[in-house]
C-alpha atoms as a PDB file:
ATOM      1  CA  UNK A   1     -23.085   2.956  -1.187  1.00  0.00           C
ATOM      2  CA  UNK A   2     -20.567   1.229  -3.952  1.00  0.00           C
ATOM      3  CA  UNK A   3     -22.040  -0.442  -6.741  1.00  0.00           C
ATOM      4  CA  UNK A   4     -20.930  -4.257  -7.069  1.00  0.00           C
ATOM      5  CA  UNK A   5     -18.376  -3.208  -9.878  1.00  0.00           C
ATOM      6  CA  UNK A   6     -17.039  -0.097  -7.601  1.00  0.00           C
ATOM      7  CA  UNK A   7     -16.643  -2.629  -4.943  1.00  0.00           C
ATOM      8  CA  UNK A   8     -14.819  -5.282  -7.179  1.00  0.00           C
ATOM      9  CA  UNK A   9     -12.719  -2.747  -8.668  1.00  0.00           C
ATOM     10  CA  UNK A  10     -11.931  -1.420  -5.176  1.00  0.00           C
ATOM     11  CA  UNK A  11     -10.640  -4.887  -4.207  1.00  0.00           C
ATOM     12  CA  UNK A  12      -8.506  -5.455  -7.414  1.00  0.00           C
ATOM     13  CA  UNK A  13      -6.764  -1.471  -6.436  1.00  0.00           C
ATOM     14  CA  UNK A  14      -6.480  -3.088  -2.615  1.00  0.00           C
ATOM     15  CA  UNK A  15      -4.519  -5.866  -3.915  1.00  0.00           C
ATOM     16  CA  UNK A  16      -2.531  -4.529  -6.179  1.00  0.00           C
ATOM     17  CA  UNK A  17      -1.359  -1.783  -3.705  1.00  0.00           C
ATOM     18  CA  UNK A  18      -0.943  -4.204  -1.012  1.00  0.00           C
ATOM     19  CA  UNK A  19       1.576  -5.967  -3.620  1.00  0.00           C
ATOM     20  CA  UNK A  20       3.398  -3.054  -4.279  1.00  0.00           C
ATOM     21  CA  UNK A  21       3.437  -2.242  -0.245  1.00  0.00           C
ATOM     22  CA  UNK A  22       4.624  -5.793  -0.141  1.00  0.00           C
ATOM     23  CA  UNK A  23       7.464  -5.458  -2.581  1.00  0.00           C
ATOM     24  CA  UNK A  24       9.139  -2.073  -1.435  1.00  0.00           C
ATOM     25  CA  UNK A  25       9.538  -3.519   1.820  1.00  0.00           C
ATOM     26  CA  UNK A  26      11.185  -6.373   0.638  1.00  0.00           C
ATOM     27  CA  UNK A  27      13.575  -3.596  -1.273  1.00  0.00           C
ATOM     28  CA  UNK A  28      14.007  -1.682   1.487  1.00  0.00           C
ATOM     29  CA  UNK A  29      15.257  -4.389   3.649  1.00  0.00           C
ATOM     30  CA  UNK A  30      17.349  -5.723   0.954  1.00  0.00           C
ATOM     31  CA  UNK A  31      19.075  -2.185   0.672  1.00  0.00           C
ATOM     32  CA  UNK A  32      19.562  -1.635   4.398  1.00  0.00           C
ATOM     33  CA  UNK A  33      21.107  -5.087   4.842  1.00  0.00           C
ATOM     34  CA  UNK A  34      23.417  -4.919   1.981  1.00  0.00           C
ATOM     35  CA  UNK A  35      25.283  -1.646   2.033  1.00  0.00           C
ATOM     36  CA  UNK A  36      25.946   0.604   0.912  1.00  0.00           C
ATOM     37  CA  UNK A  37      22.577   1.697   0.885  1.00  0.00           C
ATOM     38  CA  UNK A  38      21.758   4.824  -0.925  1.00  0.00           C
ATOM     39  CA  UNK A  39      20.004   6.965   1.875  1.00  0.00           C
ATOM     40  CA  UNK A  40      18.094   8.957  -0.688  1.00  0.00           C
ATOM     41  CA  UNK A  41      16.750   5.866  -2.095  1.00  0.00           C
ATOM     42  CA  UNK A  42      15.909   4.052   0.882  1.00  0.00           C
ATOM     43  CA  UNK A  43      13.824   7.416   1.988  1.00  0.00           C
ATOM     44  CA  UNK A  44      11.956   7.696  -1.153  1.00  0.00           C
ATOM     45  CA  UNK A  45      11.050   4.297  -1.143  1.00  0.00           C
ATOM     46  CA  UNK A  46       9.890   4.401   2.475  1.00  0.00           C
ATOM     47  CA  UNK A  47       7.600   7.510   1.508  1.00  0.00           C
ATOM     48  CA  UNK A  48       6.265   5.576  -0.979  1.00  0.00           C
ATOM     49  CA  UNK A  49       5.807   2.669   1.289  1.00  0.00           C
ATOM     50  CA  UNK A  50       3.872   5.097   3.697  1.00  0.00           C
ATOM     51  CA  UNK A  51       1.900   6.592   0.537  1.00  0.00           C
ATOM     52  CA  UNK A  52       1.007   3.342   0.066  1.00  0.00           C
ATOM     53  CA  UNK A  53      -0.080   2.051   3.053  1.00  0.00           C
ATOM     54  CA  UNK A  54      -2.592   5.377   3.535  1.00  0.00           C
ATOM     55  CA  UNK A  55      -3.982   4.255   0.278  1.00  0.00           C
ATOM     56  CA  UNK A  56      -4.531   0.329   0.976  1.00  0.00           C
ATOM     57  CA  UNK A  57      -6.315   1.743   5.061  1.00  0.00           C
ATOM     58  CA  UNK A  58      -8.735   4.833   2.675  1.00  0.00           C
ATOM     59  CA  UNK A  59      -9.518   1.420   0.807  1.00  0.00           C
ATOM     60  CA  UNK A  60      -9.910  -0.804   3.183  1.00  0.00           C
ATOM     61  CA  UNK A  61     -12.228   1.894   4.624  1.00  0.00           C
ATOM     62  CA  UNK A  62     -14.189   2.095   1.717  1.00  0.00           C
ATOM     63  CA  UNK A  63     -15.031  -1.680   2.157  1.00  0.00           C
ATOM     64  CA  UNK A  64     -16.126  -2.321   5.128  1.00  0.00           C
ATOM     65  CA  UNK A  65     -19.837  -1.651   5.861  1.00  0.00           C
ATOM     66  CA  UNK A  66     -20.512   1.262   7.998  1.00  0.00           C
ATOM     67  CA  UNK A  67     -20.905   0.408  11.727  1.00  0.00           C
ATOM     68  CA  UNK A  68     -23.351   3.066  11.820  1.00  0.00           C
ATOM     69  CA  UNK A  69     -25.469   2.683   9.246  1.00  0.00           C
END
């Protein structure tokens, strides 16, 4: 079970991932729509993206009480 301040600073990580998540697919799209795109780029960035997004779920995870319990 998380401790008030483990859940807080769980929440502040959430956001600021989902933020980041937020603003690399607003780069992607800009560099896809405005070629030419550097493909390496636009790959790492969408790895990232995908990093990120497994992050922000794990966390989301960690926040919701357990159905189970």
């Amino acid at each position: 079970m998380l401790t008030e301040e483990q859940i807080a600073e769980t929440r502040a990580s959430l956001r600021e991932l989902q933020v980041e998540h937020h603003d690399l697919d607003q780069v992607i799209d800009h560099l896809m729509l405005n070629p030419p795109a550097d493909d390496l780029l636009v790959r790492r960035l969408k790895k990232r993206k995908l990093l990120l997004k497994d992050r922000i779920v794990a966390l989301e995870h960690l926040l919701q009480p357990d159905a189970l319990a």
